[in-house]
N, C-alpha and C. Protein backbone atom coordinates (compact mmCIF):
# COMPACT_ATOMS: atom_id res chain seq x y z
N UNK A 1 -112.60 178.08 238.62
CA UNK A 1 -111.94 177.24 237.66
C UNK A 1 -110.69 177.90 237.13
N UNK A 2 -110.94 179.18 237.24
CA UNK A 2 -109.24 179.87 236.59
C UNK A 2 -108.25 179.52 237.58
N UNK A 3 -108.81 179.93 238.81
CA UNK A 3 -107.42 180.03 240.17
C UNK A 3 -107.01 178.24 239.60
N UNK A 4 -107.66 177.50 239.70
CA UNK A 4 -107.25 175.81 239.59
C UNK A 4 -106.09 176.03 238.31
N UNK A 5 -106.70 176.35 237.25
CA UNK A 5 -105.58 176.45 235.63
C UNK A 5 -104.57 177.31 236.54
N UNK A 6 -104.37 178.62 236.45
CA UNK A 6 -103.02 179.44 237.04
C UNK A 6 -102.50 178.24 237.95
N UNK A 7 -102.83 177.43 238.89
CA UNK A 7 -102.20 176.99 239.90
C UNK A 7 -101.33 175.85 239.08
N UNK A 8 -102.13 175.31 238.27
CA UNK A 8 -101.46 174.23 237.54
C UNK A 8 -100.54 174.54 236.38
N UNK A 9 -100.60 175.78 235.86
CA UNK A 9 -99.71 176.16 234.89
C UNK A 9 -98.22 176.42 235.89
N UNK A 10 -98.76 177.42 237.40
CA UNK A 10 -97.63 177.01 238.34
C UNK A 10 -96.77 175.83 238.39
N UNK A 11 -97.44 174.84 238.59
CA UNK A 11 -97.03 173.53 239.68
C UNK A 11 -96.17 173.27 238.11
N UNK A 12 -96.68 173.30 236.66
CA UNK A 12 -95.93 172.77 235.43
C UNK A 12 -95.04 173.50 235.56
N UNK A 13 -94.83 175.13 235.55
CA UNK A 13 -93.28 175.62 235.54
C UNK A 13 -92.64 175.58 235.92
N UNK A 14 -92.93 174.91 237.81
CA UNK A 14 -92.00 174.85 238.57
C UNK A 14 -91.25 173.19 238.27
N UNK A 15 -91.98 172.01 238.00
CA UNK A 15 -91.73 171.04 237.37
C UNK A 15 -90.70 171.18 236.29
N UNK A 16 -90.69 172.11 235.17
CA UNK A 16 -90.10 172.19 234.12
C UNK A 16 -88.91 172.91 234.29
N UNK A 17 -89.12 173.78 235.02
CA UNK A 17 -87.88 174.48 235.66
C UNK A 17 -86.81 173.16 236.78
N UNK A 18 -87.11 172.39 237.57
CA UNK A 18 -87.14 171.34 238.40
C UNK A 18 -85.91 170.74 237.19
N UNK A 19 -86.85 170.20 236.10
CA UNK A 19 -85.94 169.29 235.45
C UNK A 19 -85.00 170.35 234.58
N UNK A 20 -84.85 170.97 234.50
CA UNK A 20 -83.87 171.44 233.29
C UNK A 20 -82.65 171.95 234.41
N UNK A 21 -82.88 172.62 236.07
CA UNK A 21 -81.68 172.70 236.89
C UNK A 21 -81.36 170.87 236.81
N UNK A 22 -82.29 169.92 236.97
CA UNK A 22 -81.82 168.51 237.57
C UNK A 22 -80.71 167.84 235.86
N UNK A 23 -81.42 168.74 234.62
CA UNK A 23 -80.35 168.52 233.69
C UNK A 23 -79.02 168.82 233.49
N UNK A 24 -78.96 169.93 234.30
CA UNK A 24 -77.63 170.99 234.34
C UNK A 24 -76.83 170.23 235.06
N UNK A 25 -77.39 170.00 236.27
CA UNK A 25 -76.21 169.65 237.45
C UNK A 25 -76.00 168.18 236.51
N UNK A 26 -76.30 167.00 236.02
CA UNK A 26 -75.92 165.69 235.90
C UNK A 26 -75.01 166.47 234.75
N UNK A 27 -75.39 167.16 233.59
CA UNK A 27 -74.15 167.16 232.68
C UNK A 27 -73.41 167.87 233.01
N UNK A 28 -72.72 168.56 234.32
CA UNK A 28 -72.19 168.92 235.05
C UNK A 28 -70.98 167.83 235.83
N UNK A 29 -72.10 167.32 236.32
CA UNK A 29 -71.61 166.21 237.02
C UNK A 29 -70.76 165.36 236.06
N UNK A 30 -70.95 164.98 235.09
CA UNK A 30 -70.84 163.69 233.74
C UNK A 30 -69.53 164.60 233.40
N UNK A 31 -69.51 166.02 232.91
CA UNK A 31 -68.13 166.30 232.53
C UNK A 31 -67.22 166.37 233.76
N UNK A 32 -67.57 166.76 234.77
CA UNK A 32 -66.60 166.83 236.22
C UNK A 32 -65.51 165.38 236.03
N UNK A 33 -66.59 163.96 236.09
CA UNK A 33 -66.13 162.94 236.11
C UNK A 33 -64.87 162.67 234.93
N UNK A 34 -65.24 163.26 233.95
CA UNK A 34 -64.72 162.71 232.62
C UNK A 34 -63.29 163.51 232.56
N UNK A 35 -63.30 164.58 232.72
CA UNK A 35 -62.57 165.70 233.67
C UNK A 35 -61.18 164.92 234.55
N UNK A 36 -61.87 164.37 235.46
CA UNK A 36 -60.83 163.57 236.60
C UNK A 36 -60.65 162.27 236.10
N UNK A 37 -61.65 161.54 235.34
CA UNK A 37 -61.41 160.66 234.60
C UNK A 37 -59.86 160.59 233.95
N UNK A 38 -59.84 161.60 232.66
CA UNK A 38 -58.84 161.81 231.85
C UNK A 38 -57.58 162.41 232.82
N UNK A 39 -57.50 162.81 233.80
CA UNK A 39 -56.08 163.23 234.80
C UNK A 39 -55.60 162.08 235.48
N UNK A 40 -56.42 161.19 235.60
CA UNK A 40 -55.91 160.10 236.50
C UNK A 40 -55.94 159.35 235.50
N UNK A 41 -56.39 158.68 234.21
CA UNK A 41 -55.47 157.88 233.32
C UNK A 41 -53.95 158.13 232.70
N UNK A 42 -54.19 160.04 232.85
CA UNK A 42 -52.58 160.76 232.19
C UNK A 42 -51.83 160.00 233.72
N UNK A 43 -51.88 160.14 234.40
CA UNK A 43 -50.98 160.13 235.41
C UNK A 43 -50.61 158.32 235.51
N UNK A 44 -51.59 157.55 234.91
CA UNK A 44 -51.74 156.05 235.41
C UNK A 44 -51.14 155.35 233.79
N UNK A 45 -51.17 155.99 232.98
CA UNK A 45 -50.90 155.39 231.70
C UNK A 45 -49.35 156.11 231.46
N UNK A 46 -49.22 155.94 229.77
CA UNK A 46 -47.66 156.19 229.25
C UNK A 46 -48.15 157.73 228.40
N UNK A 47 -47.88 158.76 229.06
CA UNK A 47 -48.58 159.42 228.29
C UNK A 47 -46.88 160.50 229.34
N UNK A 48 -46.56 161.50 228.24
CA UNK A 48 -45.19 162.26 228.33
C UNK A 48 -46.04 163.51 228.46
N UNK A 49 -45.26 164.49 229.11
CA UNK A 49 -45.18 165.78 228.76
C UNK A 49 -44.16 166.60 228.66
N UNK A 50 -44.34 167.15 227.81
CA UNK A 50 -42.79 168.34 227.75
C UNK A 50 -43.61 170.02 227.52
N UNK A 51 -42.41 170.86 227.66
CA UNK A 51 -42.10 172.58 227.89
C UNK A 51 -41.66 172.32 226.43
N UNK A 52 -42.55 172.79 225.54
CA UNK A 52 -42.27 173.11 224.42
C UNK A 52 -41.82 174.18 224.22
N UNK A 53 -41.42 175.21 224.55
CA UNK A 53 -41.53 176.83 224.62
C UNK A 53 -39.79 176.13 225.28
N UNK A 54 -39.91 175.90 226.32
CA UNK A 54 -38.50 175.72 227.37
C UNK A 54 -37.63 174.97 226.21
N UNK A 55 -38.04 173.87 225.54
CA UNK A 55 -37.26 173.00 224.61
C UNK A 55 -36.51 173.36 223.59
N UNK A 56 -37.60 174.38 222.81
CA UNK A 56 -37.44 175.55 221.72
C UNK A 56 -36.13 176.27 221.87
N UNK A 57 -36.68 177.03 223.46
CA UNK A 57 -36.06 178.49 223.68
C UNK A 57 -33.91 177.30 223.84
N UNK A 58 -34.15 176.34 224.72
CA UNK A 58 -32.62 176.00 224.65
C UNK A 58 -32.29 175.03 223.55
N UNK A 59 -33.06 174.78 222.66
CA UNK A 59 -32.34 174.32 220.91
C UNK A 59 -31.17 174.86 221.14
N UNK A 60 -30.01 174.77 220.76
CA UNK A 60 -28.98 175.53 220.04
C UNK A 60 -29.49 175.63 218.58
N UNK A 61 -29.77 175.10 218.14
CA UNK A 61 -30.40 175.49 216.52
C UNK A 61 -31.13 176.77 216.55
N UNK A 62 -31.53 176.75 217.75
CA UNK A 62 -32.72 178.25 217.60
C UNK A 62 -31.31 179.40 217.17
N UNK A 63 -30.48 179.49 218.19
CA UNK A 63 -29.39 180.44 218.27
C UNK A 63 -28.91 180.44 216.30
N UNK A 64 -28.64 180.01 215.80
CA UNK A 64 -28.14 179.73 214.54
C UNK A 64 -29.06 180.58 214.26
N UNK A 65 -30.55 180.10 214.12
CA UNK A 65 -31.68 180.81 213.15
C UNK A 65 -31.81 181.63 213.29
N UNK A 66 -32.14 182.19 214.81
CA UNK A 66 -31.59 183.51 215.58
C UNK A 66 -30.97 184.77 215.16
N UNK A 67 -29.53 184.26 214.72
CA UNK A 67 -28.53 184.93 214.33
C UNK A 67 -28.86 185.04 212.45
N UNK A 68 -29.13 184.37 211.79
CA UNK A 68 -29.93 183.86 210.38
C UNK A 68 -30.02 185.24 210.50
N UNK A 69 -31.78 184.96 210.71
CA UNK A 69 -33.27 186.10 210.77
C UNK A 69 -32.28 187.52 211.24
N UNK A 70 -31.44 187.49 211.98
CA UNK A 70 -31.02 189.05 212.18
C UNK A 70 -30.23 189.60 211.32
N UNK A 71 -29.60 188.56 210.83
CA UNK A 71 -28.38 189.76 209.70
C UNK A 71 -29.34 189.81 208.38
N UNK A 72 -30.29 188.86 208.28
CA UNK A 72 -31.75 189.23 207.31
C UNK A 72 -32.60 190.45 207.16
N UNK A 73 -32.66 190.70 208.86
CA UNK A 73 -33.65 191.84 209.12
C UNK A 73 -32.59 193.04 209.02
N UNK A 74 -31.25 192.91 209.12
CA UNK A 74 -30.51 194.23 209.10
C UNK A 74 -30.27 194.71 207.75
N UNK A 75 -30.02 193.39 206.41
CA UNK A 75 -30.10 193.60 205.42
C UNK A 75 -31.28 194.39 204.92
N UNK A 76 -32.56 193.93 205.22
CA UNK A 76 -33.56 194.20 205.09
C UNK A 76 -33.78 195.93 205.27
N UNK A 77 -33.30 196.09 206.57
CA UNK A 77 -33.29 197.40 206.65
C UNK A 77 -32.63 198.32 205.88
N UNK A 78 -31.84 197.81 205.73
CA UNK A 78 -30.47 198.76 205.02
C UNK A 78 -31.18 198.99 203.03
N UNK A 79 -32.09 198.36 202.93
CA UNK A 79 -32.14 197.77 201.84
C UNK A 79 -33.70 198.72 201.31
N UNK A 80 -34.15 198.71 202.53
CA UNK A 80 -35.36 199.92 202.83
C UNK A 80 -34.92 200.91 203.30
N UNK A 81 -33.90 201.42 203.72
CA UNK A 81 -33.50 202.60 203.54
C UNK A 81 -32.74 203.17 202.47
N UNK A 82 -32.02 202.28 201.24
CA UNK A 82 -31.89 202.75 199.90
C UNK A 82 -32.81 202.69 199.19
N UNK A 83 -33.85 202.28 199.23
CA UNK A 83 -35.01 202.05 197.88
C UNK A 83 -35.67 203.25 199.10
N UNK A 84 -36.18 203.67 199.85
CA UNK A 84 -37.07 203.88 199.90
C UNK A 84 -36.72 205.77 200.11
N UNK A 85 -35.46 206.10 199.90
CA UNK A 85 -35.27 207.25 200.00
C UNK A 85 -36.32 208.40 198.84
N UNK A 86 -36.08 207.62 198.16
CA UNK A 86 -37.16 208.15 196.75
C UNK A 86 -38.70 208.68 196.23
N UNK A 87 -38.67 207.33 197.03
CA UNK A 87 -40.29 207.31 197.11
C UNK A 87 -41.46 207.95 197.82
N UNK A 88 -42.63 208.06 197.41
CA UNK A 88 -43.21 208.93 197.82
C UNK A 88 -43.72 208.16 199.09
N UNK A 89 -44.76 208.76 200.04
CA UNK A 89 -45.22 207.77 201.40
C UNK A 89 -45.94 206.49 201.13
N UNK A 90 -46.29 206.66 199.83
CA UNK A 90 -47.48 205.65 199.73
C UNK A 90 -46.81 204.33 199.39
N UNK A 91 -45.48 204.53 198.37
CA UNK A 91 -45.16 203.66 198.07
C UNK A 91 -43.76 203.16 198.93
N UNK A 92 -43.54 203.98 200.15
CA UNK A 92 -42.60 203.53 201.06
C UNK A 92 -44.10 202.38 202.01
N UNK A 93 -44.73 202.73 202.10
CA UNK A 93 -45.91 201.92 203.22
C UNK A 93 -45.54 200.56 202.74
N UNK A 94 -46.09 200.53 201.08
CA UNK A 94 -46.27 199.22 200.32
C UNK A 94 -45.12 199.04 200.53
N UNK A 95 -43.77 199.44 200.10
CA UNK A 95 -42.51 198.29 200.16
C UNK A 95 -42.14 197.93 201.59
N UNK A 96 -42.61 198.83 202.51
CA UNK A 96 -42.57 198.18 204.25
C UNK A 96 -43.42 197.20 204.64
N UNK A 97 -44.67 196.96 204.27
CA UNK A 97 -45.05 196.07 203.97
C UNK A 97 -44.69 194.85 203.65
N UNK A 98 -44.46 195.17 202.21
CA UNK A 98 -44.01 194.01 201.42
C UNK A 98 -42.61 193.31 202.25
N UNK A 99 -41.81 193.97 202.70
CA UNK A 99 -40.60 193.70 203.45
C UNK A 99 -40.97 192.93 204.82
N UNK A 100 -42.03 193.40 205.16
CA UNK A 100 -42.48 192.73 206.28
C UNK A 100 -42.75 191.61 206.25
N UNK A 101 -43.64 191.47 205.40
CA UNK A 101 -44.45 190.01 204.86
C UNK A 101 -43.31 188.87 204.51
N UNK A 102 -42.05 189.42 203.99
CA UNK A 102 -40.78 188.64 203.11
C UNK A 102 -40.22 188.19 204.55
N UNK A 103 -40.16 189.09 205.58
CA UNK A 103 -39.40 188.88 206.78
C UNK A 103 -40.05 188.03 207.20
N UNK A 104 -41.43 188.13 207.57
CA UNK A 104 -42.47 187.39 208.51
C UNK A 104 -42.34 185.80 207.74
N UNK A 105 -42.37 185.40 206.57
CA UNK A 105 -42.37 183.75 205.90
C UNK A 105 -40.87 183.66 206.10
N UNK A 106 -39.69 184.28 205.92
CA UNK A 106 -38.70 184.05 206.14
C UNK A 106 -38.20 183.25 207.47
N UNK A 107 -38.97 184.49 208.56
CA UNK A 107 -38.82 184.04 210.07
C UNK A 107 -39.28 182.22 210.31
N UNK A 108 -40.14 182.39 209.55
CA UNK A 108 -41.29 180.83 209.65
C UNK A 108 -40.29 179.70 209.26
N UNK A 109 -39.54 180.04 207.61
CA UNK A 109 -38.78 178.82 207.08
C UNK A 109 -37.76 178.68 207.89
N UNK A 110 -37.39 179.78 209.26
CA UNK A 110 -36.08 179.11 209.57
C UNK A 110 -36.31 178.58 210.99
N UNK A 111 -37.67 178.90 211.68
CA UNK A 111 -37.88 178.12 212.91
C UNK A 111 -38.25 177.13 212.24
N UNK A 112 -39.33 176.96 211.28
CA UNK A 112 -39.85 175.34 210.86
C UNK A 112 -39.08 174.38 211.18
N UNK A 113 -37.61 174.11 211.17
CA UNK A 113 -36.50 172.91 211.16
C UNK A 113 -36.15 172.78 212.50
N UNK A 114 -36.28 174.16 213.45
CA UNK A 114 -36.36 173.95 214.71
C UNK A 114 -36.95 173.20 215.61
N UNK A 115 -38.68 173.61 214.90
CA UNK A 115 -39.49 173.11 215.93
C UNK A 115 -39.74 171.73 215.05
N UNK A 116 -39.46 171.21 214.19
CA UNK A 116 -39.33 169.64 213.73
C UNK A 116 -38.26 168.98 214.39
N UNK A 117 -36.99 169.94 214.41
CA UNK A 117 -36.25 168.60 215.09
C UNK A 117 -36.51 168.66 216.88
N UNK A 118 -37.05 169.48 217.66
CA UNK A 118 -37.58 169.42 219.17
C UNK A 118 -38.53 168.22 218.70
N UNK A 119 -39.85 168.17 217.66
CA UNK A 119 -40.82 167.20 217.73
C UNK A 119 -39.96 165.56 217.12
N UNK A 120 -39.11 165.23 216.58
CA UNK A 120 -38.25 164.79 216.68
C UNK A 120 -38.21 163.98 217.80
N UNK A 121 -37.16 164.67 218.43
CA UNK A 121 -35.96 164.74 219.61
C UNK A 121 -37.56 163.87 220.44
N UNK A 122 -38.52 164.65 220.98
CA UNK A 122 -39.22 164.37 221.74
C UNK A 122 -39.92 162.43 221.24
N UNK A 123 -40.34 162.43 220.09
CA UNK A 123 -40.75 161.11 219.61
C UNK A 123 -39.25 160.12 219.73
N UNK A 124 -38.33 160.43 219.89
CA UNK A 124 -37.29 159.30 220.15
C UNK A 124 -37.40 159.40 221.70
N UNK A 125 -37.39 160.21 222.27
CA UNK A 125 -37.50 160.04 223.38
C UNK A 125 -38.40 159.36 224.38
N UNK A 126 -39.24 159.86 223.91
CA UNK A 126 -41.23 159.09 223.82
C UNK A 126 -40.89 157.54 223.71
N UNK A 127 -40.54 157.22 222.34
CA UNK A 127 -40.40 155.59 222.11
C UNK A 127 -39.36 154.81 222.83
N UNK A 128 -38.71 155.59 223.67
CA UNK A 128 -37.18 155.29 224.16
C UNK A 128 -37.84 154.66 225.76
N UNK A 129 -38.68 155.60 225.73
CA UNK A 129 -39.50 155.47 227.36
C UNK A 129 -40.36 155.16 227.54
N UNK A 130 -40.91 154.49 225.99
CA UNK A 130 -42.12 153.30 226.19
C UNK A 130 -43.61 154.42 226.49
N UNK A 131 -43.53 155.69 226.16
CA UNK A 131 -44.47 156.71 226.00
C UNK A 131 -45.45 156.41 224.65
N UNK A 132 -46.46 156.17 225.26
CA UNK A 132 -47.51 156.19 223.76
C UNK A 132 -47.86 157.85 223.16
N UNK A 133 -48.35 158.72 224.00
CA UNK A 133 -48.29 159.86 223.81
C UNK A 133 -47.85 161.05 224.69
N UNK A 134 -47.14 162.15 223.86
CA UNK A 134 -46.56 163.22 224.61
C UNK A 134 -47.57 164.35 223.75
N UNK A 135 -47.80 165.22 225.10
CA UNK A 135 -48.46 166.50 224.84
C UNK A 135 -47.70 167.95 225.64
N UNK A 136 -48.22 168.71 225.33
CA UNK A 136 -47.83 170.26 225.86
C UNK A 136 -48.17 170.23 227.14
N UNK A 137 -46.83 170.54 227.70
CA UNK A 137 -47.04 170.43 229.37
C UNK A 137 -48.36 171.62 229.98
N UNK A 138 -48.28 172.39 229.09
CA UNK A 138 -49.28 173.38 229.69
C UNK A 138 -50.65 173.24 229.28
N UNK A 139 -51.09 171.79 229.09
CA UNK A 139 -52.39 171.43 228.58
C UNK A 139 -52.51 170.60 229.96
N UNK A 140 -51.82 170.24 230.39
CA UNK A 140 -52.19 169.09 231.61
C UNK A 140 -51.83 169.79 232.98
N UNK A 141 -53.30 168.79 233.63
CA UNK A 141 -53.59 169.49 235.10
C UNK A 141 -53.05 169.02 236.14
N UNK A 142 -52.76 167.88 236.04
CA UNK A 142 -52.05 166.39 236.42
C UNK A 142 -51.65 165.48 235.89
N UNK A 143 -50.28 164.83 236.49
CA UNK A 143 -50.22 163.58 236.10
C UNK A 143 -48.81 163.70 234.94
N UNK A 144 -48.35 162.51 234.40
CA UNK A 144 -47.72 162.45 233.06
C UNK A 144 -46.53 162.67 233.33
N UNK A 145 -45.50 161.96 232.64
CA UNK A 145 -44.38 161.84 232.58
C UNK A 145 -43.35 163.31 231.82
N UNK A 146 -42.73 163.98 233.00
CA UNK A 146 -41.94 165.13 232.19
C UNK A 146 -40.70 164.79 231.46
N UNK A 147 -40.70 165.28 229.96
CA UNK A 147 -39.48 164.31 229.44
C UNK A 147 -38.48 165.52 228.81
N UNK A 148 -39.30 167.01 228.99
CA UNK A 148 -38.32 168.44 229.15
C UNK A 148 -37.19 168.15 228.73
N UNK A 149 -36.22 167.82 230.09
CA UNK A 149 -35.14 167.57 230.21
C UNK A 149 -34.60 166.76 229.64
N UNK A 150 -34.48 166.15 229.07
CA UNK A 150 -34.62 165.04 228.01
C UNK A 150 -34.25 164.92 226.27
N UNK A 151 -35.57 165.52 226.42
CA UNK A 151 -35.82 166.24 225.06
C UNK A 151 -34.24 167.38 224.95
N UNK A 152 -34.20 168.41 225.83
CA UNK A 152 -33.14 169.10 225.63
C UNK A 152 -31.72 168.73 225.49
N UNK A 153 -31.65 167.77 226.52
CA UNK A 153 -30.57 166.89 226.38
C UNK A 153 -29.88 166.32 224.89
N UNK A 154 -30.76 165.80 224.79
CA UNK A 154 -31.00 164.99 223.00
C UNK A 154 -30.26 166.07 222.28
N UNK A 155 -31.44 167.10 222.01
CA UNK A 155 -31.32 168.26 221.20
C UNK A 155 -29.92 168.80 221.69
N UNK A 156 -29.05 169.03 222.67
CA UNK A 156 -27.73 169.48 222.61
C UNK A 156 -26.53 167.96 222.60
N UNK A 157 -27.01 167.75 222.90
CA UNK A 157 -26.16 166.37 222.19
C UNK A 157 -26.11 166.24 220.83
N UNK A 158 -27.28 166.37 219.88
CA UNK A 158 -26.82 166.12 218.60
C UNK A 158 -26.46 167.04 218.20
N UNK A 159 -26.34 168.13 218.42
CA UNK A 159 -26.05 169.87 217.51
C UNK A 159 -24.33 169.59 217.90
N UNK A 160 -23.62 169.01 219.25
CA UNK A 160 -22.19 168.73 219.33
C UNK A 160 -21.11 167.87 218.20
């Protein structure tokens, strides 16, 4: 009567084991689909993509802010090297610091207007081309309308 129980506690694990691979592979399967699903509606619908990074980097506005943030950071320097001749190490750390931190939100307020007018530039462009949505080209595997060039276009056209 034992060998019968062991055999059947067998035949159940291998059963239970059975269904939990036969669970894996379908939600496997179910995201695969949903997967190719969503690449072939990007490619079949109004859906844009752009090089946000590429769009950015040829702003001419970037160049302005660019040039901003550097005569900032040279001030900056110049500015930590008179205050900080004095001071002892501890309190040169803290005002390098602190200088850092002033630089680092500084850097932020002067791309912020950048990367608003690329998101901008891109939504006129989007509505221009009958695009319901534009995403980051480097999110998509396939498919979708590149509007890059475009977008850049815009963006040096209006800075003229």
């Amino acid at each position: 009567m034992l060998k019968l129980e062991k055999k059947q506690i067998q035949i159940f694990s291998i059963a239970v084991a059975a269904i939990f691979i036969g669970s894996v592979v379908a939600v496997a399967m179910s995201q695969l689909s949903s997967v190719t699903g969503v690449a072939s509606a990007a490619s079949s619908s109004s859906v844009g993509v752009i090089d946000f990074r590429q769009a950015m980097s040829e702003n001419p506005a970037l160049e302005a802010a660019n040039a901003t943030f550097q005569k900032e950071v040279e001030a900056a320097q110049s500015d930590f090297e008179t205050k900080s001749a004095s001071m002892s190490d501890e309190d040169k750390a803290a005002f390098y610091q602190q200088t850092q931190q002033r630089l680092s939100q500084r850097q932020g307020e002067l791309i912020e207007p950048v990367q608003k007018a690329v998101e901008q530039a891109a939504k006129e462009v989007a509505d221009a081309k009958g695009l319901s949505v534009v995403i980051d080209k480097g999110a998509v595997v396939y498919g979708g309308n590149d509007i890059t060039r475009d977008v850049i276009a815009k963006l040096q056209k209006g800075s003229k």
